[in-house]
Every structure is written in structure tokens, then in C-alpha cells.
PDB file of N, CA and C in Angstrom:
ATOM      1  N   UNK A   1     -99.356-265.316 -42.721  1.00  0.00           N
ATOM      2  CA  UNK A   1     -98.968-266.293 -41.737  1.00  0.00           C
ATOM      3  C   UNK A   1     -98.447-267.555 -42.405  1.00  0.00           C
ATOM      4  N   UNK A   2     -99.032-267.513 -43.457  1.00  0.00           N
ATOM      5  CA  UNK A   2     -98.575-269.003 -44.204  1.00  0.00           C
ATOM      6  C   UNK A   2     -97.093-269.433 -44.688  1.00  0.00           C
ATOM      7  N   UNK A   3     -96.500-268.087 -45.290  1.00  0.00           N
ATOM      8  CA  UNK A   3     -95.274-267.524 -45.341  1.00  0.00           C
ATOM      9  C   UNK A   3     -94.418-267.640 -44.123  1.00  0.00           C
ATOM     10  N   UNK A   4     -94.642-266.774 -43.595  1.00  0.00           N
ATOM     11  CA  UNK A   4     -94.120-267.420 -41.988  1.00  0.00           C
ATOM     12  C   UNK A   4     -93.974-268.590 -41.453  1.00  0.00           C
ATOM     13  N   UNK A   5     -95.042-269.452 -41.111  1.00  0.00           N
ATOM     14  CA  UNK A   5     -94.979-270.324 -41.274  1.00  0.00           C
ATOM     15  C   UNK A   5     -94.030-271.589 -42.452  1.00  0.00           C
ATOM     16  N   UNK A   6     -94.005-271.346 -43.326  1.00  0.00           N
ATOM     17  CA  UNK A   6     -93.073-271.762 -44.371  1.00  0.00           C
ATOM     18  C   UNK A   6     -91.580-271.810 -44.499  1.00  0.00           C
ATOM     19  N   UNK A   7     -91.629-270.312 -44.162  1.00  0.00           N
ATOM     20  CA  UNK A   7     -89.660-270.233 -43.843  1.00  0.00           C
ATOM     21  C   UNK A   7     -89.294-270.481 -42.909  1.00  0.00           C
ATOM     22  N   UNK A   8     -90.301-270.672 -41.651  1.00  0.00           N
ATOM     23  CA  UNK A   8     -90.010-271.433 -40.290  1.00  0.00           C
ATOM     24  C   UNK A   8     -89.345-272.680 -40.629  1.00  0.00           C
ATOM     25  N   UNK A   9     -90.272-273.222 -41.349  1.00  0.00           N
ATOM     26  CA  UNK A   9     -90.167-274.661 -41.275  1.00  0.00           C
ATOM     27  C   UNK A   9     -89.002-275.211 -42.378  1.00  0.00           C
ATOM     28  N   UNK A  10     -88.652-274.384 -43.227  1.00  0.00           N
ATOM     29  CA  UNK A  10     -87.252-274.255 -44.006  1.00  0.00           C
ATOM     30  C   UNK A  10     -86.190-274.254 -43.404  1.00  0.00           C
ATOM     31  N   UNK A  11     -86.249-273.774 -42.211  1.00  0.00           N
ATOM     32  CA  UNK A  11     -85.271-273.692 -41.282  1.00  0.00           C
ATOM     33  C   UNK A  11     -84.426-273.979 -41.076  1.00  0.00           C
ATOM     34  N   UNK A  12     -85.476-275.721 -41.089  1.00  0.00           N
ATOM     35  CA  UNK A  12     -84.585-276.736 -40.363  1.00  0.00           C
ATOM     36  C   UNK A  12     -83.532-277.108 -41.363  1.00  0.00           C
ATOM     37  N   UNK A  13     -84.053-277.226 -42.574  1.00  0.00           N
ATOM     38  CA  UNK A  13     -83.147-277.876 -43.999  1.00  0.00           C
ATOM     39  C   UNK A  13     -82.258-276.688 -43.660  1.00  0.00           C
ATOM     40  N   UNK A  14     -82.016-275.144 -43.887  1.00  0.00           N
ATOM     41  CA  UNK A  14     -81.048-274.692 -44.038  1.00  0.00           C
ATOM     42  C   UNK A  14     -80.027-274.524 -42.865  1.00  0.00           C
ATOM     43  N   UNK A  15     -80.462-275.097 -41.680  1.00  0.00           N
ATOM     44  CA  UNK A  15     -79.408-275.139 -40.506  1.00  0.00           C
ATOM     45  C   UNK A  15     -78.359-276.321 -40.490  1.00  0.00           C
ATOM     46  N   UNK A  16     -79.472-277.605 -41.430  1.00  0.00           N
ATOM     47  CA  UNK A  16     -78.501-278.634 -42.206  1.00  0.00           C
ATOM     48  C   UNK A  16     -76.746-278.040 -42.586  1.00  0.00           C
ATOM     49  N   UNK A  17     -77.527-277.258 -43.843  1.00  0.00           N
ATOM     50  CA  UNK A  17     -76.613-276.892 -45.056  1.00  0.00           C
ATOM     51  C   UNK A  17     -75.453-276.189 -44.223  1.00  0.00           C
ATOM     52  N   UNK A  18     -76.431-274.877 -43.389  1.00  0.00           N
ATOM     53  CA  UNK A  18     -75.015-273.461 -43.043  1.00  0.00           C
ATOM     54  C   UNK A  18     -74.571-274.330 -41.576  1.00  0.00           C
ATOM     55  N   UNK A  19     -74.393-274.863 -40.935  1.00  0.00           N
ATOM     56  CA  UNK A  19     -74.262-275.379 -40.166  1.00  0.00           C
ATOM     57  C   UNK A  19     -73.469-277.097 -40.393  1.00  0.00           C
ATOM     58  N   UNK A  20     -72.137-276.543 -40.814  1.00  0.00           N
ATOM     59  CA  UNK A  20     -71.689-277.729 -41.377  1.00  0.00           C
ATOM     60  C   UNK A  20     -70.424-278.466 -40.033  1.00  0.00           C
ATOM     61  N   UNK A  21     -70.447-279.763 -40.198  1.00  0.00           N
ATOM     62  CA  UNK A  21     -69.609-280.341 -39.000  1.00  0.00           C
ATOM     63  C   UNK A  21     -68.189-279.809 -39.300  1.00  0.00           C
ATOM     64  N   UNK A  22     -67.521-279.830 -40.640  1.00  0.00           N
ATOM     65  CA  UNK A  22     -66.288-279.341 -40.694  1.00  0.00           C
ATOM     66  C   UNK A  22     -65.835-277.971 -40.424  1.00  0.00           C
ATOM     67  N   UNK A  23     -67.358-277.060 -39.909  1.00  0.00           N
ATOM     68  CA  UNK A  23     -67.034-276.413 -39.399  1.00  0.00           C
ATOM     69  C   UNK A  23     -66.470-275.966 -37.673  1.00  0.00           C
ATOM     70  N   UNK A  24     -67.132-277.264 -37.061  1.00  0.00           N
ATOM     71  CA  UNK A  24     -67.105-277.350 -35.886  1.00  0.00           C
ATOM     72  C   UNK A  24     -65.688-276.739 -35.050  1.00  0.00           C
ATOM     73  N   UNK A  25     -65.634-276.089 -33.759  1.00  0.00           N
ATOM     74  CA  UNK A  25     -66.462-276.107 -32.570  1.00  0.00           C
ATOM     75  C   UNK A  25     -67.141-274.348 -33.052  1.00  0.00           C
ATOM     76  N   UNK A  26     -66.560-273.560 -33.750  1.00  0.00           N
ATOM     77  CA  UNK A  26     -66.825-272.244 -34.033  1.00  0.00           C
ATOM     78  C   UNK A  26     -67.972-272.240 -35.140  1.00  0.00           C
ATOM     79  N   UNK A  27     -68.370-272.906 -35.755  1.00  0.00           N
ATOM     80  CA  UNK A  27     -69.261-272.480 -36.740  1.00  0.00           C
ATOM     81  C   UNK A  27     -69.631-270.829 -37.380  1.00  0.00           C
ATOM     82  N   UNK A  28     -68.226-270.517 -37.612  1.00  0.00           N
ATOM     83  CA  UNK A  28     -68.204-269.347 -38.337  1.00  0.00           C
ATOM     84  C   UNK A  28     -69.371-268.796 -39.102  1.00  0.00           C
ATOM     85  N   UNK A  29     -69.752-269.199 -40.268  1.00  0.00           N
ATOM     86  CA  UNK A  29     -70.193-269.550 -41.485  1.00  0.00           C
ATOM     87  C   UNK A  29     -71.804-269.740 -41.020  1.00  0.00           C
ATOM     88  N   UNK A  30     -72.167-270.596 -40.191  1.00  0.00           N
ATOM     89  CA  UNK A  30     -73.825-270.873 -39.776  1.00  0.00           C
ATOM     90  C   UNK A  30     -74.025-269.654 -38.935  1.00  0.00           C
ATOM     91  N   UNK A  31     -73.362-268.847 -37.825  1.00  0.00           N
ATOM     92  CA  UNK A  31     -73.318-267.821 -37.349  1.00  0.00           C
ATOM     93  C   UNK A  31     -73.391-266.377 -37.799  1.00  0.00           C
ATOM     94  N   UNK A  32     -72.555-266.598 -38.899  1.00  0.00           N
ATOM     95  CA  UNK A  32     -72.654-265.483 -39.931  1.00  0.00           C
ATOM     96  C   UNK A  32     -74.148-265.382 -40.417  1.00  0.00           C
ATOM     97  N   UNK A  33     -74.002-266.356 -41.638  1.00  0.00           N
ATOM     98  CA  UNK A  33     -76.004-266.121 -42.049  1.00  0.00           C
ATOM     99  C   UNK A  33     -76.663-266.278 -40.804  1.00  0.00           C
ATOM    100  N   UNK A  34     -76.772-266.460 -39.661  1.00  0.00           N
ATOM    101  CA  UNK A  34     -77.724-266.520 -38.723  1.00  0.00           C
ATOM    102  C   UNK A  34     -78.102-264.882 -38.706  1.00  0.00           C
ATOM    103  N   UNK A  35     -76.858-264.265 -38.329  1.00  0.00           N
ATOM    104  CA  UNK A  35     -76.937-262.822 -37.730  1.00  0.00           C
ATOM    105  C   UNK A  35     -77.162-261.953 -39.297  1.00  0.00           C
ATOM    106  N   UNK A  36     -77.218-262.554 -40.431  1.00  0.00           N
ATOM    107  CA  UNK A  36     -77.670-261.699 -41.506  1.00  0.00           C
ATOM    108  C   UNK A  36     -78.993-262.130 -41.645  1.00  0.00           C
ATOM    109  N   UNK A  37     -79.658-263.063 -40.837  1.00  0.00           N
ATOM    110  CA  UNK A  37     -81.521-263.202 -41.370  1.00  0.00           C
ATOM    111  C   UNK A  37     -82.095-262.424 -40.047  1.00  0.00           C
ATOM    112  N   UNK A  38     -80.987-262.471 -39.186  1.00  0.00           N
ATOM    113  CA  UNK A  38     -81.820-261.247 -37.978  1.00  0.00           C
ATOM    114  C   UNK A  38     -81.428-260.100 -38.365  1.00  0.00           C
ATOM    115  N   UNK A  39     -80.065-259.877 -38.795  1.00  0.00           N
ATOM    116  CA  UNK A  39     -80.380-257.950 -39.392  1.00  0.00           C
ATOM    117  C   UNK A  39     -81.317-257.747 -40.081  1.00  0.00           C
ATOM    118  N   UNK A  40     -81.521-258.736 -41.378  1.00  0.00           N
ATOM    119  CA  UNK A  40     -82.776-258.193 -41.947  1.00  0.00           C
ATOM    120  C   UNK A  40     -84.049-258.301 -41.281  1.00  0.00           C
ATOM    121  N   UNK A  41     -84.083-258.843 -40.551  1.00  0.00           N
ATOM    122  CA  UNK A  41     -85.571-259.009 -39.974  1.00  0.00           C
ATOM    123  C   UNK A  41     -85.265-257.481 -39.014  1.00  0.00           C
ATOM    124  N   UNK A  42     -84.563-256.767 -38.517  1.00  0.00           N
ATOM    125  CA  UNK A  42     -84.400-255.880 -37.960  1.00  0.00           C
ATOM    126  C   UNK A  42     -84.887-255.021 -39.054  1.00  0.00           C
ATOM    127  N   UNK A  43     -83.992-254.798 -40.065  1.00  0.00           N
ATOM    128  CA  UNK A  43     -84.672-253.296 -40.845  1.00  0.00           C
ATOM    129  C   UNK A  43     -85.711-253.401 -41.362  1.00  0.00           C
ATOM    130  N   UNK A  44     -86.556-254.320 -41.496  1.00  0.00           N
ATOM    131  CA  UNK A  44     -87.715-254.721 -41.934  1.00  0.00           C
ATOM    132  C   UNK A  44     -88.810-254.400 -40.693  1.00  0.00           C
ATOM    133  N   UNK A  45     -88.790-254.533 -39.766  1.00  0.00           N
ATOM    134  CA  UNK A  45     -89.469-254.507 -38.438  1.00  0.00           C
ATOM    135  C   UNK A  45     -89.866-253.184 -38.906  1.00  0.00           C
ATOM    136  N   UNK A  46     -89.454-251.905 -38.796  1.00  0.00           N
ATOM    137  CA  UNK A  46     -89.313-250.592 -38.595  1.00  0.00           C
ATOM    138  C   UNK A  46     -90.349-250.152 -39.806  1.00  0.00           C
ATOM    139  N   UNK A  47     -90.176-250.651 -40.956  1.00  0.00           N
ATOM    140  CA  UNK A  47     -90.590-250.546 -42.250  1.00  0.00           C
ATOM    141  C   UNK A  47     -91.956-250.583 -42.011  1.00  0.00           C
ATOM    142  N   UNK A  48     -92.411-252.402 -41.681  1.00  0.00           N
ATOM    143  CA  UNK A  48     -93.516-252.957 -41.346  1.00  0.00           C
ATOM    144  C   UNK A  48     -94.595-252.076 -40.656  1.00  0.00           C
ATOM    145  N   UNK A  49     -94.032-251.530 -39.200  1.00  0.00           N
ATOM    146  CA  UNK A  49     -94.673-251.177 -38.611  1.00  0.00           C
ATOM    147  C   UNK A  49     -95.137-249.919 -38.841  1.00  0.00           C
ATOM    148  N   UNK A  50     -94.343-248.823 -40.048  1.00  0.00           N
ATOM    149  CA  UNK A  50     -94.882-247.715 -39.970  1.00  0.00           C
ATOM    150  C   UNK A  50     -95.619-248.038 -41.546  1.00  0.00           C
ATOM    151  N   UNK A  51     -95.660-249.161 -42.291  1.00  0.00           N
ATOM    152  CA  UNK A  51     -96.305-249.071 -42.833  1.00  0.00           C
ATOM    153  C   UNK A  51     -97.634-249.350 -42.884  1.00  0.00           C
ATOM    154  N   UNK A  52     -97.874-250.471 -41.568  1.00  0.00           N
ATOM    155  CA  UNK A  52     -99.153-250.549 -41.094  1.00  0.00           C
ATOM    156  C   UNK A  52    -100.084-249.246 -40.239  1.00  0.00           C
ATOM    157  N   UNK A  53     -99.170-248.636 -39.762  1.00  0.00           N
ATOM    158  CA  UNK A  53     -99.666-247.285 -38.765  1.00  0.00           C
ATOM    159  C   UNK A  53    -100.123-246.628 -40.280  1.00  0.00           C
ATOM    160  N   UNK A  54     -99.753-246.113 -41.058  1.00  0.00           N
ATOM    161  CA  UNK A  54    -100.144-245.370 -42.391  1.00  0.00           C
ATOM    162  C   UNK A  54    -101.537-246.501 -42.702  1.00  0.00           C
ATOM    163  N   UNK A  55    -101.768-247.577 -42.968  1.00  0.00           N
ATOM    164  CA  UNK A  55    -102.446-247.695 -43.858  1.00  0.00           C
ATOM    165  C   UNK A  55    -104.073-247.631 -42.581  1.00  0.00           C
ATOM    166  N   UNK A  56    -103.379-248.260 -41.484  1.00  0.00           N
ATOM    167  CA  UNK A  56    -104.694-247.687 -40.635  1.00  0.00           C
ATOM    168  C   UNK A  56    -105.098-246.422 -40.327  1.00  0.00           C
ATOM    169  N   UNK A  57    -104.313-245.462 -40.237  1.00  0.00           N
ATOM    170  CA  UNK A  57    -104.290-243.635 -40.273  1.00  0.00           C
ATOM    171  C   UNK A  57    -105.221-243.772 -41.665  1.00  0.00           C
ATOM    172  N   UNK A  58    -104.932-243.894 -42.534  1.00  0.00           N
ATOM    173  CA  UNK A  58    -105.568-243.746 -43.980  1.00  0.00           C
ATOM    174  C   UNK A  58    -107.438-244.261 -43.811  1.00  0.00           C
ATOM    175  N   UNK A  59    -107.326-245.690 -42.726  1.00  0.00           N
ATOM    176  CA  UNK A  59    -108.699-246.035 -42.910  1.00  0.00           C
ATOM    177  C   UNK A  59    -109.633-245.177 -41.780  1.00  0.00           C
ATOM    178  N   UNK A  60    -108.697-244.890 -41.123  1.00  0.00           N
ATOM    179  CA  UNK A  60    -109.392-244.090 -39.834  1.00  0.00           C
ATOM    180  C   UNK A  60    -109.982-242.414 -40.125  1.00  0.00           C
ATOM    181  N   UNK A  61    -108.974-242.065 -41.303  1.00  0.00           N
ATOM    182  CA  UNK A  61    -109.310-240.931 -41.707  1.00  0.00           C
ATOM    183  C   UNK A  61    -110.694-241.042 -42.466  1.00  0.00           C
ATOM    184  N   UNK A  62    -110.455-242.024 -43.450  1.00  0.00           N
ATOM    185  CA  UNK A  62    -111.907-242.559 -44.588  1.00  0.00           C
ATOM    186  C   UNK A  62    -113.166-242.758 -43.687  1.00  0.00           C
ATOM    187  N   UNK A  63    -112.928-243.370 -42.155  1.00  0.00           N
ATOM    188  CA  UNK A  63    -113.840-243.529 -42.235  1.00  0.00           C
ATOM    189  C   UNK A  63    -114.516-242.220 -41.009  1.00  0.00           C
ATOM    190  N   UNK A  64    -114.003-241.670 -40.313  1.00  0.00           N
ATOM    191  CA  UNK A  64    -114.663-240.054 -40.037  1.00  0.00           C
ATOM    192  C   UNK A  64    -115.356-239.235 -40.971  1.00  0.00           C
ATOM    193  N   UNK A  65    -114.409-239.384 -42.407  1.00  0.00           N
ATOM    194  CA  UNK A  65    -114.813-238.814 -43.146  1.00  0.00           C
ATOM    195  C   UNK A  65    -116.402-238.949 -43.956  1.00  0.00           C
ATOM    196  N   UNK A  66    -116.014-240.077 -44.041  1.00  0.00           N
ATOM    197  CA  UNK A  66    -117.916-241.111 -43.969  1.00  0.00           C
ATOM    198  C   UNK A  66    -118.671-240.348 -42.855  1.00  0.00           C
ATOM    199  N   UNK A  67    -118.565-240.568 -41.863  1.00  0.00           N
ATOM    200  CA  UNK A  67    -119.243-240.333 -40.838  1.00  0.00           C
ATOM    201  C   UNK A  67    -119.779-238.817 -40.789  1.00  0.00           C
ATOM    202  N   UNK A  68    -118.803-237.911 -41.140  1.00  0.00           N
ATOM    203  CA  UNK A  68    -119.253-236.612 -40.852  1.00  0.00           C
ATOM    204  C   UNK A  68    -120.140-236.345 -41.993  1.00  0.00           C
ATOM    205  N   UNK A  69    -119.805-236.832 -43.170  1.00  0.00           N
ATOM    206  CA  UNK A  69    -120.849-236.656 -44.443  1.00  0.00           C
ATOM    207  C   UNK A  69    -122.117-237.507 -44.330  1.00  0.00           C
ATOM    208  N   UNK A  70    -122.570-238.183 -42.965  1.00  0.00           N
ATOM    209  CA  UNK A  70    -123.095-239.009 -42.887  1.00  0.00           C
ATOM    210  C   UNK A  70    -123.685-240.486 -43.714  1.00  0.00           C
ATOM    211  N   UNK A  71    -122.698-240.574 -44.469  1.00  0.00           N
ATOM    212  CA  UNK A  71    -122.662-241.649 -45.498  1.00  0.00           C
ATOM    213  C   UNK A  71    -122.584-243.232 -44.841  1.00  0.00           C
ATOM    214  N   UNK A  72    -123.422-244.012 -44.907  1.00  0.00           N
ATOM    215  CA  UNK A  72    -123.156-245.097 -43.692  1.00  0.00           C
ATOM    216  C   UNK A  72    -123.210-246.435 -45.254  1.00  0.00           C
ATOM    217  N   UNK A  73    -121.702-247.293 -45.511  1.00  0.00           N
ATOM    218  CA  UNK A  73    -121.548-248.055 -46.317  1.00  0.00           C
ATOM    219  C   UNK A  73    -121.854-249.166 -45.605  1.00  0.00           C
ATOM    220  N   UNK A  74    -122.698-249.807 -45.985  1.00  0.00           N
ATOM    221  CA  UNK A  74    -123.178-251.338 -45.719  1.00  0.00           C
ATOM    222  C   UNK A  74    -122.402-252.966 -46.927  1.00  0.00           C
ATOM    223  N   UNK A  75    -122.115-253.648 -45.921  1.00  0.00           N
ATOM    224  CA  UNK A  75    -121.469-254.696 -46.762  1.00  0.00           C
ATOM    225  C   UNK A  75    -121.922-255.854 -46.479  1.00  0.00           C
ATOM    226  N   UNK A  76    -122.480-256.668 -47.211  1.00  0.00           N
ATOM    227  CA  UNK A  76    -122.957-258.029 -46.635  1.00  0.00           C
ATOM    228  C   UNK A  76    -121.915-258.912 -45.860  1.00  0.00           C
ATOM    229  N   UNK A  77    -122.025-260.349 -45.205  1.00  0.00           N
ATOM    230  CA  UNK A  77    -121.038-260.617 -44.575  1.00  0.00           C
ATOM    231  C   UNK A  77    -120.232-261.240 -45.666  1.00  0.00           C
ATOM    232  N   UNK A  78    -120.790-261.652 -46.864  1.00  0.00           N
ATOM    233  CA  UNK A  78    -119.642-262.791 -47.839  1.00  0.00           C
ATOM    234  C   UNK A  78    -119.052-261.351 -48.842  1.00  0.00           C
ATOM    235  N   UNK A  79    -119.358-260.144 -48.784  1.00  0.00           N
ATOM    236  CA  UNK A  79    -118.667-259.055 -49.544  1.00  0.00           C
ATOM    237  C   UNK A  79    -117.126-258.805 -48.149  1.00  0.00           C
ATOM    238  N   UNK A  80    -117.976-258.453 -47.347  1.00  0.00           N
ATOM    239  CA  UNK A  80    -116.326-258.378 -46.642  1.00  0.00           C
ATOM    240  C   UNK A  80    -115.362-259.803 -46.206  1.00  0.00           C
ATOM    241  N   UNK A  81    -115.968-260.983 -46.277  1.00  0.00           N
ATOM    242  CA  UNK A  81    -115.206-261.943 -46.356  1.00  0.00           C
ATOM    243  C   UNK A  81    -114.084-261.927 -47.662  1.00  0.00           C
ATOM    244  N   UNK A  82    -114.461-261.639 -48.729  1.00  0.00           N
ATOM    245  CA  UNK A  82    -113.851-261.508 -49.984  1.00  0.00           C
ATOM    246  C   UNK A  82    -112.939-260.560 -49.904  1.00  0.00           C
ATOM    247  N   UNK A  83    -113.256-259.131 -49.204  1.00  0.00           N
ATOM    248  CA  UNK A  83    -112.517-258.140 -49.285  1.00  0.00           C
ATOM    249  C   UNK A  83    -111.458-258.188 -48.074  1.00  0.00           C
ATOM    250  N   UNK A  84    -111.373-259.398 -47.210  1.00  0.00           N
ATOM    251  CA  UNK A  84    -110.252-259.540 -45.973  1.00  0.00           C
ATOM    252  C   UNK A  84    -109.526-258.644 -45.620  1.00  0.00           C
ATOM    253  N   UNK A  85    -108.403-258.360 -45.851  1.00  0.00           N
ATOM    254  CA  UNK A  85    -107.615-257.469 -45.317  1.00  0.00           C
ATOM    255  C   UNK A  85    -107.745-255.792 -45.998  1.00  0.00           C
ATOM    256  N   UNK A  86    -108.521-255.988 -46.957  1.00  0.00           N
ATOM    257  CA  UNK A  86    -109.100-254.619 -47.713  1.00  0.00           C
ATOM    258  C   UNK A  86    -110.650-253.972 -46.966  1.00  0.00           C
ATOM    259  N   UNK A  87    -111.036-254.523 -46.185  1.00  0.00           N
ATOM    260  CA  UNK A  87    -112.298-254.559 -45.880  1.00  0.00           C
ATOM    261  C   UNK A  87    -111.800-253.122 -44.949  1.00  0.00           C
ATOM    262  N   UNK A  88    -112.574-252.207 -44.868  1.00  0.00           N
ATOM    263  CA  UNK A  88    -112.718-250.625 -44.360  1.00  0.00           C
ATOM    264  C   UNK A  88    -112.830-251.010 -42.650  1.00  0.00           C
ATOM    265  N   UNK A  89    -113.241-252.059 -41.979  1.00  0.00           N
ATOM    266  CA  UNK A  89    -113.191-252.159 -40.728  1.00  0.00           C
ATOM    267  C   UNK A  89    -111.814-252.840 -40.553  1.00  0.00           C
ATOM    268  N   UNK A  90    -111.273-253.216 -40.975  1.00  0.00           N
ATOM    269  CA  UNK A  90    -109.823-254.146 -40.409  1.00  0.00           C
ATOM    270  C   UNK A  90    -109.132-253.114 -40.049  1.00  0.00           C
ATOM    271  N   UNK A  91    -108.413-253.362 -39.290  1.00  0.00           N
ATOM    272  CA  UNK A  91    -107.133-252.608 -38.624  1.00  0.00           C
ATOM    273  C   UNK A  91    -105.946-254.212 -38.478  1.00  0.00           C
ATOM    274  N   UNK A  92    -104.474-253.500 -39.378  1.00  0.00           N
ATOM    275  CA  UNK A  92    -103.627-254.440 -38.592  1.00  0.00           C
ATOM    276  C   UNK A  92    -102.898-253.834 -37.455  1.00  0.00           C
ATOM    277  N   UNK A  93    -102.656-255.424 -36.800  1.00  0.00           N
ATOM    278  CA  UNK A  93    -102.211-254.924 -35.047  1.00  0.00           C
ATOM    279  C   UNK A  93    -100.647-255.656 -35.351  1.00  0.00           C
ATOM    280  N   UNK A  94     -99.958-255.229 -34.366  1.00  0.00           N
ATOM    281  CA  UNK A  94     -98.402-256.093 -33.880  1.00  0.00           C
ATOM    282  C   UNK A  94     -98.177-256.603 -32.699  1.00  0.00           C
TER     283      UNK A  94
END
């Protein structure tokens, strides 16, 4: 999120730059890179999302698999604080 947050806020400086008055009333040029940071955010979308579906398939499998071997892993609360987005209960959502 922090990232996100970050190039949000970059934004503004680069709408400065690509977004120039001598380009005015068409702004060719600011239009152009506009529609090349949304294509990429397009083929990236697709990527994202099946790479999150895999890595939760992966934890969902691990953890049946626990279950049927009846293996029950215990974690204190400051071990899975540390382990955040690695931690065996997280699931990411969209």
C-alpha cells in the first residue's frame, strides 16, 4: 500500500512535466503516457490476480493437508505478526 500510495502522490509532479502548456488544447504527449500507465496497469491486473488465486490454492491445500494428518501448528501472536503476509492463515483478497 505504501507503494501505491507513493506513485499516487508522484502523480501530481509528473502531470506537471507530461502535461505541458505548449502543448495545449490537444495534449498529445500527456495523453499518450496517460493511456501507457493504464495499459500497463491492465496487463498487470490479470497477472496479479492469478497470482494471488495460486498462492492461496497453495495455502488452502497446506492447510487440509495439516488437517487430515491431524497436525495442528500453533503460533504465538508476535510469531505471526513477524511472519505477515507469510503467515499460513492470510489469504490475499481484491
Amino acid at each position: 500500500m505504501a507503494i501505491e500510495i507513493g506513485i499516487g502522490s508522484i502523480g501530481g509532479a509528473i502531470s506537471a512535466v507530461i502535461y505541458r502548456s505548449q502543448d495545449s488544447p490537444r495534449f498529445i504527449i500527456g495523453h499518450a503516457v496517460e493511456l501507457m500507465f493504464v495499459g500497463i496497469g491492465l496487463i498487470f491486473l490479470p497477472i496479479v490476480v492469478f497470482c494471488y488465486k495460486r498462492i492461496n490454492g497453495q495455502r488452502d491445500a497446506a492447510e487440509s493437508l495439516a488437517l487430515q494428518r491431524g497436525e495442528k501448528v500453533r503460533y504465538s501472536d508476535q510469531e505471526l505478526r513477524e511472519l505477515g503476509d507469510r503467515a499460513p492463515g492470510f489469504r490475499y483478497t481484491l
